[in-house]
N, C-alpha and C. Protein backbone atom coordinates (compact mmCIF):
# COMPACT_ATOMS: atom_id res chain seq x y z
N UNK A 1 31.84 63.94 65.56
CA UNK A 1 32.94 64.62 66.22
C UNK A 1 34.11 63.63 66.30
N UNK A 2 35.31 64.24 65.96
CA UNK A 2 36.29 63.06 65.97
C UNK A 2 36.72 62.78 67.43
N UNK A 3 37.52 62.08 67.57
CA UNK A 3 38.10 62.17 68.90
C UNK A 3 39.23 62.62 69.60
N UNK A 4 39.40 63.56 68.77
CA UNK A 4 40.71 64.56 69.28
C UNK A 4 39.49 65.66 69.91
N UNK A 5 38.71 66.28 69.06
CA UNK A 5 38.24 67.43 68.88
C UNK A 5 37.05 67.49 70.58
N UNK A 6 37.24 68.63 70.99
CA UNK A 6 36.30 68.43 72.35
C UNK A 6 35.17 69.49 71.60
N UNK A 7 34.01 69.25 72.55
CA UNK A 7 32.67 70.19 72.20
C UNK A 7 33.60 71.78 72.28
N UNK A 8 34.74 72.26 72.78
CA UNK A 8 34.47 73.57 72.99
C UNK A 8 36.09 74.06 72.31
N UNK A 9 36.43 73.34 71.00
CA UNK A 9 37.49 73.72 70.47
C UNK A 9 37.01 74.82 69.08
N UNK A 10 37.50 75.64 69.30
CA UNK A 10 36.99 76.97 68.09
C UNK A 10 36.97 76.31 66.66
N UNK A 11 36.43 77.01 66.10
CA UNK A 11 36.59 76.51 64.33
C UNK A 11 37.55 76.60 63.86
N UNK A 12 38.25 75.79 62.99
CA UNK A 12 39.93 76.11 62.45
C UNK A 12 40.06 77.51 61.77
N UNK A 13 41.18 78.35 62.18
CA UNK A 13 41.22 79.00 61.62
C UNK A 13 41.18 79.27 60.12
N UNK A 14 42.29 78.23 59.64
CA UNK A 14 42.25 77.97 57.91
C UNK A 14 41.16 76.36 58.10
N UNK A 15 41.07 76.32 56.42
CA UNK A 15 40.36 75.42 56.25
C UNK A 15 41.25 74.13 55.51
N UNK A 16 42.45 74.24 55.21
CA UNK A 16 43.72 74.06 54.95
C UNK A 16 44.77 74.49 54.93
N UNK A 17 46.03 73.81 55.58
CA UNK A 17 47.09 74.63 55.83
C UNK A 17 48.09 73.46 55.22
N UNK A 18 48.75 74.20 54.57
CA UNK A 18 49.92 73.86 53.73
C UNK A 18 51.40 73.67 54.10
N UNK A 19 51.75 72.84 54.14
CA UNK A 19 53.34 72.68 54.78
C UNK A 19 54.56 72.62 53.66
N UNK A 20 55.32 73.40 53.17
CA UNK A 20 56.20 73.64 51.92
C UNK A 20 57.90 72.86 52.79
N UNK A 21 58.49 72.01 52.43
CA UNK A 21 59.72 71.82 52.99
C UNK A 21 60.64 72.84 52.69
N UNK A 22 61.35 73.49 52.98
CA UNK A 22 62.61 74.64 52.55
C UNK A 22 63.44 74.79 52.95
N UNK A 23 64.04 73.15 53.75
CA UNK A 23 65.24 72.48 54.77
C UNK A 23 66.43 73.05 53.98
N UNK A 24 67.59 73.94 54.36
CA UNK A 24 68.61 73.39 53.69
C UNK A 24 69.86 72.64 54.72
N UNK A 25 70.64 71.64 53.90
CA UNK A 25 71.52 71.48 54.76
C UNK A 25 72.51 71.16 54.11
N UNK A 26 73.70 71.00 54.91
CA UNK A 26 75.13 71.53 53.92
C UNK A 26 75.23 70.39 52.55
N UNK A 27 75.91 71.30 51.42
CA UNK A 27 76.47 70.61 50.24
C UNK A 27 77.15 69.02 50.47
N UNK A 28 76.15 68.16 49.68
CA UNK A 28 77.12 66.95 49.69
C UNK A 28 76.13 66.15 50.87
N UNK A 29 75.20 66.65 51.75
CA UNK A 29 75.08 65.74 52.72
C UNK A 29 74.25 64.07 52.19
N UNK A 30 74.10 63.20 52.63
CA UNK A 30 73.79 62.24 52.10
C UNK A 30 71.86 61.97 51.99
N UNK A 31 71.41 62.75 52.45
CA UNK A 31 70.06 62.49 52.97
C UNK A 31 69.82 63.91 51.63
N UNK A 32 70.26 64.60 51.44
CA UNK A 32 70.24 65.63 50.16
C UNK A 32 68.99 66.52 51.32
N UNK A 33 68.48 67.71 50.28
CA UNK A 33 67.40 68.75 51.16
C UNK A 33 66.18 68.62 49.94
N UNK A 34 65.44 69.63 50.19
CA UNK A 34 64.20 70.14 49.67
C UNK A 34 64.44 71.33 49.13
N UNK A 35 65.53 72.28 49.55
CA UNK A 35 65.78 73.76 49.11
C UNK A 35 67.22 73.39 48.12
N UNK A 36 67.49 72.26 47.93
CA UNK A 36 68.35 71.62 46.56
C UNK A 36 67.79 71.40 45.42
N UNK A 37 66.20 71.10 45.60
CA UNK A 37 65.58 69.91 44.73
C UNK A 37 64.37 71.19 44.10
N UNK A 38 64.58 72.91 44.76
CA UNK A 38 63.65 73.32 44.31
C UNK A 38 62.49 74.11 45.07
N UNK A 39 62.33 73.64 46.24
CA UNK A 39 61.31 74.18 47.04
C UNK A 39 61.04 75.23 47.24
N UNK A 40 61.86 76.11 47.31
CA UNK A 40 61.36 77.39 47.48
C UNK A 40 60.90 78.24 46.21
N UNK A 41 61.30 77.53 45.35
CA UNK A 41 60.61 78.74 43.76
C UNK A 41 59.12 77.84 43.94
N UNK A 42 59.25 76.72 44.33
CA UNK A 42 57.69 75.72 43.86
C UNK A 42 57.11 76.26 45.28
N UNK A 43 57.38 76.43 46.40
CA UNK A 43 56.18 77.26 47.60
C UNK A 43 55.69 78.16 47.30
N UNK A 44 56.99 79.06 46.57
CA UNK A 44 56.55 81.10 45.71
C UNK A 44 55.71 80.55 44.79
N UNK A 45 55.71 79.86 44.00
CA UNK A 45 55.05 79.07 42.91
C UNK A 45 53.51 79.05 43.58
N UNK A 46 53.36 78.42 44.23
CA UNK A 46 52.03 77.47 44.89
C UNK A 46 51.21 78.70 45.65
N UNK A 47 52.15 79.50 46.25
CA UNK A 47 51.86 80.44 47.31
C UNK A 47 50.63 81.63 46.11
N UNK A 48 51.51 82.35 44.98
CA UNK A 48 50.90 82.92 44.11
C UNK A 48 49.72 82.39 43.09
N UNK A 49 49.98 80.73 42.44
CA UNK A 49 49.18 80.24 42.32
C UNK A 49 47.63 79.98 42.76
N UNK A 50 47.63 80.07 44.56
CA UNK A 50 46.30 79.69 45.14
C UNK A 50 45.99 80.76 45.42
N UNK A 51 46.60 82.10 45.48
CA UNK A 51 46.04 83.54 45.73
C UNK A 51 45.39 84.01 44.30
N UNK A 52 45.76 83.65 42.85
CA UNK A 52 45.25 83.67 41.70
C UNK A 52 44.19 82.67 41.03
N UNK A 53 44.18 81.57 41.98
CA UNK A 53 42.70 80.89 42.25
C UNK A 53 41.67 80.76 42.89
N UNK A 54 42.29 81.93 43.90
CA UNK A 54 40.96 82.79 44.98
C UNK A 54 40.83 81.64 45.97
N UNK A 55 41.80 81.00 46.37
CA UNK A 55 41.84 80.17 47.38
C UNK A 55 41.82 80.74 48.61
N UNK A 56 41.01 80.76 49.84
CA UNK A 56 41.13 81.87 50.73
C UNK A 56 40.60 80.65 51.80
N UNK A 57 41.07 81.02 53.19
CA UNK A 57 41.00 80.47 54.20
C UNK A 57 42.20 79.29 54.46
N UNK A 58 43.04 79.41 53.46
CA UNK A 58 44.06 78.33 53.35
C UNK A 58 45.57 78.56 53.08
N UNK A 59 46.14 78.50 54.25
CA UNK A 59 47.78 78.85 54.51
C UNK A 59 48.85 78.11 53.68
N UNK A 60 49.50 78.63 52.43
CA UNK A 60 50.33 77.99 52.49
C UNK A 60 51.99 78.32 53.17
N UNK A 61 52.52 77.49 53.62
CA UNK A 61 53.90 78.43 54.88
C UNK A 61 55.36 77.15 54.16
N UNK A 62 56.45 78.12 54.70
CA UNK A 62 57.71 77.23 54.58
C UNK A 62 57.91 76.42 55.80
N UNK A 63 58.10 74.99 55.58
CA UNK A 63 58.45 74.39 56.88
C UNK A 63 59.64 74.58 57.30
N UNK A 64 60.44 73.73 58.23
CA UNK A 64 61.87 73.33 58.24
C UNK A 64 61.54 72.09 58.24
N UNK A 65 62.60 71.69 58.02
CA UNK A 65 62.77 69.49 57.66
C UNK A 65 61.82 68.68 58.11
N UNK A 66 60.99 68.25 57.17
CA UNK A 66 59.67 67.44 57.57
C UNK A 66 60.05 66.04 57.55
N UNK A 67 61.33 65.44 57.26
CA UNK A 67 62.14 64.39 57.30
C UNK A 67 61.87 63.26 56.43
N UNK A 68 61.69 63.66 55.12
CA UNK A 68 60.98 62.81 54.28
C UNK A 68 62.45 63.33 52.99
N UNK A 69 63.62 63.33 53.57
CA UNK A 69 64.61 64.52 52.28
C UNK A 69 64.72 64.22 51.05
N UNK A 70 64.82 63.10 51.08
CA UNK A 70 65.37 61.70 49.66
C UNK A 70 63.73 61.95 49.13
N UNK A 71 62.82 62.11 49.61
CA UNK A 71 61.63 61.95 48.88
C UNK A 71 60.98 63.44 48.33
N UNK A 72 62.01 64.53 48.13
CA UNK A 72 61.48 65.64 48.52
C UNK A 72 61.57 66.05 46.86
N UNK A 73 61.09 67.55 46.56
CA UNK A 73 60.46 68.55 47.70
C UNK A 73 58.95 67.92 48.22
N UNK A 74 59.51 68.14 49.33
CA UNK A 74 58.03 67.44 50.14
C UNK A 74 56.87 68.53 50.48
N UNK A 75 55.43 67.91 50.69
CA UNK A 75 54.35 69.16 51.24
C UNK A 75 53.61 68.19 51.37
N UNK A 76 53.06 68.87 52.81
CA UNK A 76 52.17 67.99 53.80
C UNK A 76 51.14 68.93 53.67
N UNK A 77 50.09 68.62 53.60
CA UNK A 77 48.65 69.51 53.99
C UNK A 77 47.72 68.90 54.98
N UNK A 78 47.58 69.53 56.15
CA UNK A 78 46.24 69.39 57.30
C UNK A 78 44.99 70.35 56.51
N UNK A 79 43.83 70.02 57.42
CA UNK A 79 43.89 68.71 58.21
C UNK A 79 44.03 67.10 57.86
N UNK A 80 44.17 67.01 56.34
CA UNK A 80 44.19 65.77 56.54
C UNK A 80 45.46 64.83 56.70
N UNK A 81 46.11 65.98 56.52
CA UNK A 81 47.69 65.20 56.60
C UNK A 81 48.45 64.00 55.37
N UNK A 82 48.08 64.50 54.35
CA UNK A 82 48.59 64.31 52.66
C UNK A 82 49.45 64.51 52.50
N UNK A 83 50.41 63.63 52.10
CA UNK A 83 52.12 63.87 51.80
C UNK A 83 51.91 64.02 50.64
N UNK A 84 52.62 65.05 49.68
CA UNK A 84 53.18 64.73 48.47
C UNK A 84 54.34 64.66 48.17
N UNK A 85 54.90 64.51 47.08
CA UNK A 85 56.23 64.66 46.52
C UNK A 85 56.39 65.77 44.94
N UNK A 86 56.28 67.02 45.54
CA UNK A 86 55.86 67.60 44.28
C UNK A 86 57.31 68.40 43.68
N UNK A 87 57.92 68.10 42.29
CA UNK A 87 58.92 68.32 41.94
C UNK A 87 58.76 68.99 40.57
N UNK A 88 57.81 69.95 40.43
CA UNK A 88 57.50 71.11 38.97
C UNK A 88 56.10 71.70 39.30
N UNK A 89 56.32 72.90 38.65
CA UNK A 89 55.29 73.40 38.68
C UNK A 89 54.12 73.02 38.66
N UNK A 90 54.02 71.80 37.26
CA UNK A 90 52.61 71.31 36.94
C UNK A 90 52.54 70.28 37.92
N UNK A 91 53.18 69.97 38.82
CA UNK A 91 53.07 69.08 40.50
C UNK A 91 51.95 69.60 41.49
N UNK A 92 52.49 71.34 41.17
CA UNK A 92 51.72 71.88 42.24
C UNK A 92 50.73 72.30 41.65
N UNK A 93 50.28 72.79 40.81
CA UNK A 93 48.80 72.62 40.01
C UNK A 93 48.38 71.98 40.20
N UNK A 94 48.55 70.36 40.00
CA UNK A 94 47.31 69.55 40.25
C UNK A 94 47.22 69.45 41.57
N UNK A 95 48.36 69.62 42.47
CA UNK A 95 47.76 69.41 43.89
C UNK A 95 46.91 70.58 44.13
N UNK A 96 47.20 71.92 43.51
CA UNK A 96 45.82 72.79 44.07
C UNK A 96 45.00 72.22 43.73
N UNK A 97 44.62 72.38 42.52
CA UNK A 97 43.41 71.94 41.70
C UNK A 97 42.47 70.57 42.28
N UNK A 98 43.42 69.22 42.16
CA UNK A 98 42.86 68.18 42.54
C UNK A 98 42.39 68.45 44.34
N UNK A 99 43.35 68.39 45.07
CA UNK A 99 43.12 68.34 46.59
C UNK A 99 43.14 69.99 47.20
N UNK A 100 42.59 70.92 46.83
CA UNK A 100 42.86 72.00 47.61
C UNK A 100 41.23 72.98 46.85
N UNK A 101 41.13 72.74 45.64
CA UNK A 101 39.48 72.89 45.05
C UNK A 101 38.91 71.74 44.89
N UNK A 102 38.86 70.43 44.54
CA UNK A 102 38.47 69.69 44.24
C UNK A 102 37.92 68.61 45.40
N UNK A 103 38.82 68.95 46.34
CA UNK A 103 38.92 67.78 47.80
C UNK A 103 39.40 66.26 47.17
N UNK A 104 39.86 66.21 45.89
CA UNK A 104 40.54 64.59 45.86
C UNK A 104 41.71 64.74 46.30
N UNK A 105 42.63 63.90 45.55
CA UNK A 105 43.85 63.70 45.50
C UNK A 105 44.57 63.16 44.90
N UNK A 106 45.85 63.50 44.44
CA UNK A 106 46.64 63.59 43.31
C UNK A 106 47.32 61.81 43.76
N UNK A 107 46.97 61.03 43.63
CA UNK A 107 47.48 59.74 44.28
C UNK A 107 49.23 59.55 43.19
N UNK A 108 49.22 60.21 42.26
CA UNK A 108 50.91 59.46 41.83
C UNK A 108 51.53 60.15 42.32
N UNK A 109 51.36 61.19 43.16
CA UNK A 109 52.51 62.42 43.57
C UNK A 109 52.50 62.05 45.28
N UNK A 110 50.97 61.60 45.87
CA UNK A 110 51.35 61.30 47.25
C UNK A 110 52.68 60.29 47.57
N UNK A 111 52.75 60.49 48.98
CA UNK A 111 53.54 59.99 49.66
C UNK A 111 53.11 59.00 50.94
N UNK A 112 54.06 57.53 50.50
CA UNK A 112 52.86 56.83 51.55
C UNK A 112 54.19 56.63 52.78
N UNK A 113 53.43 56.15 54.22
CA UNK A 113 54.59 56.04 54.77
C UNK A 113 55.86 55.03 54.82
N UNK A 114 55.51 53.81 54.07
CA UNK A 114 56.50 52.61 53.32
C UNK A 114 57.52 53.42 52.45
N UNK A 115 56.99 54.58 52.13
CA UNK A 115 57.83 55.00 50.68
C UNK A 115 59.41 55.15 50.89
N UNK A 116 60.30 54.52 50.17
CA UNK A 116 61.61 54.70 50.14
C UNK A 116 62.25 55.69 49.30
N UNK A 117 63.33 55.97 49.20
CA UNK A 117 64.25 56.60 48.25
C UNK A 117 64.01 55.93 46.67
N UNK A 118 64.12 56.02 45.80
CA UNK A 118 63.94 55.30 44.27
C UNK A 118 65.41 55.19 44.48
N UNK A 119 65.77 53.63 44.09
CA UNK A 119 66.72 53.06 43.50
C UNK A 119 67.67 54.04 42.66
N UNK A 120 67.04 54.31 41.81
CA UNK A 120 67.81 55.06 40.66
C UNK A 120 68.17 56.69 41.55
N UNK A 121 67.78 56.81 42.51
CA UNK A 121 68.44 58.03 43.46
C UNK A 121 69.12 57.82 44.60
N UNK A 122 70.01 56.23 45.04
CA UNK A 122 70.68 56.00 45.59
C UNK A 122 71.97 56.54 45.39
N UNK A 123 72.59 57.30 46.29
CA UNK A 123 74.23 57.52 45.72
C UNK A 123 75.42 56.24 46.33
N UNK A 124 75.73 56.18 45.60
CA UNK A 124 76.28 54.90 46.25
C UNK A 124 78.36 55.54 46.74
């Protein structure tokens, strides 16, 4: 039993729940969004994807600003709390596939919490 969890907390409803970023915020801002970079065709993407892989018990939803922007489109999944950085379709494939049937994880697409902006996506 972990130590959040008490003897008399119900069973999770999902067995994974999916966090899609779909922040927008105005043109030009410096921190950029997730609904610039794509997010919402890649959530519709992911969303239809895991319903056509018979993925069941597992939510995927639109967030608002998970504050990761420069690193985005971002998606967090509980319970274990897995950042990725998924930016194409075949992004979100392997994250079903690898971490959502498989239980690994897609380690070049996660997100660690050191992670910065890439150099080459600085606006100067």
């Amino acid at each position: 039993m972990s130590n959040r969890e008490k003897p008399t907390d119900p069973a999770p409803y999902y067995e994974a729940h999916v966090f899609c970023c779909t922040n927008r915020r105005p043109a030009g801002h410096p921190r950029g969004c997730c609904a610039d970079k794509g997010s919402e065709g890649l959530r519709d993407y992911m969303k239809d994807r895991a319903r056509a892989l018979g993925l069941k018990r597992m939510r995927i939803n639109a967030s608002g600003c998970l504050d990761r922007c420069e690193l985005g489109p971002t998606v967090v999944i509980y319970p274990e709390g897995v950042w990725y950085s998924v930016a194409s379709e075949a992004d979100v494939d392997e994250v079903l596939q690898k971490h959502l049937v498989e239980g690994g994880r897609v380690e070049r697409l996660m997100l660690k919490t050191t992670d910065k902006l890439p150099k080459d996506r600085v606006k100067v």
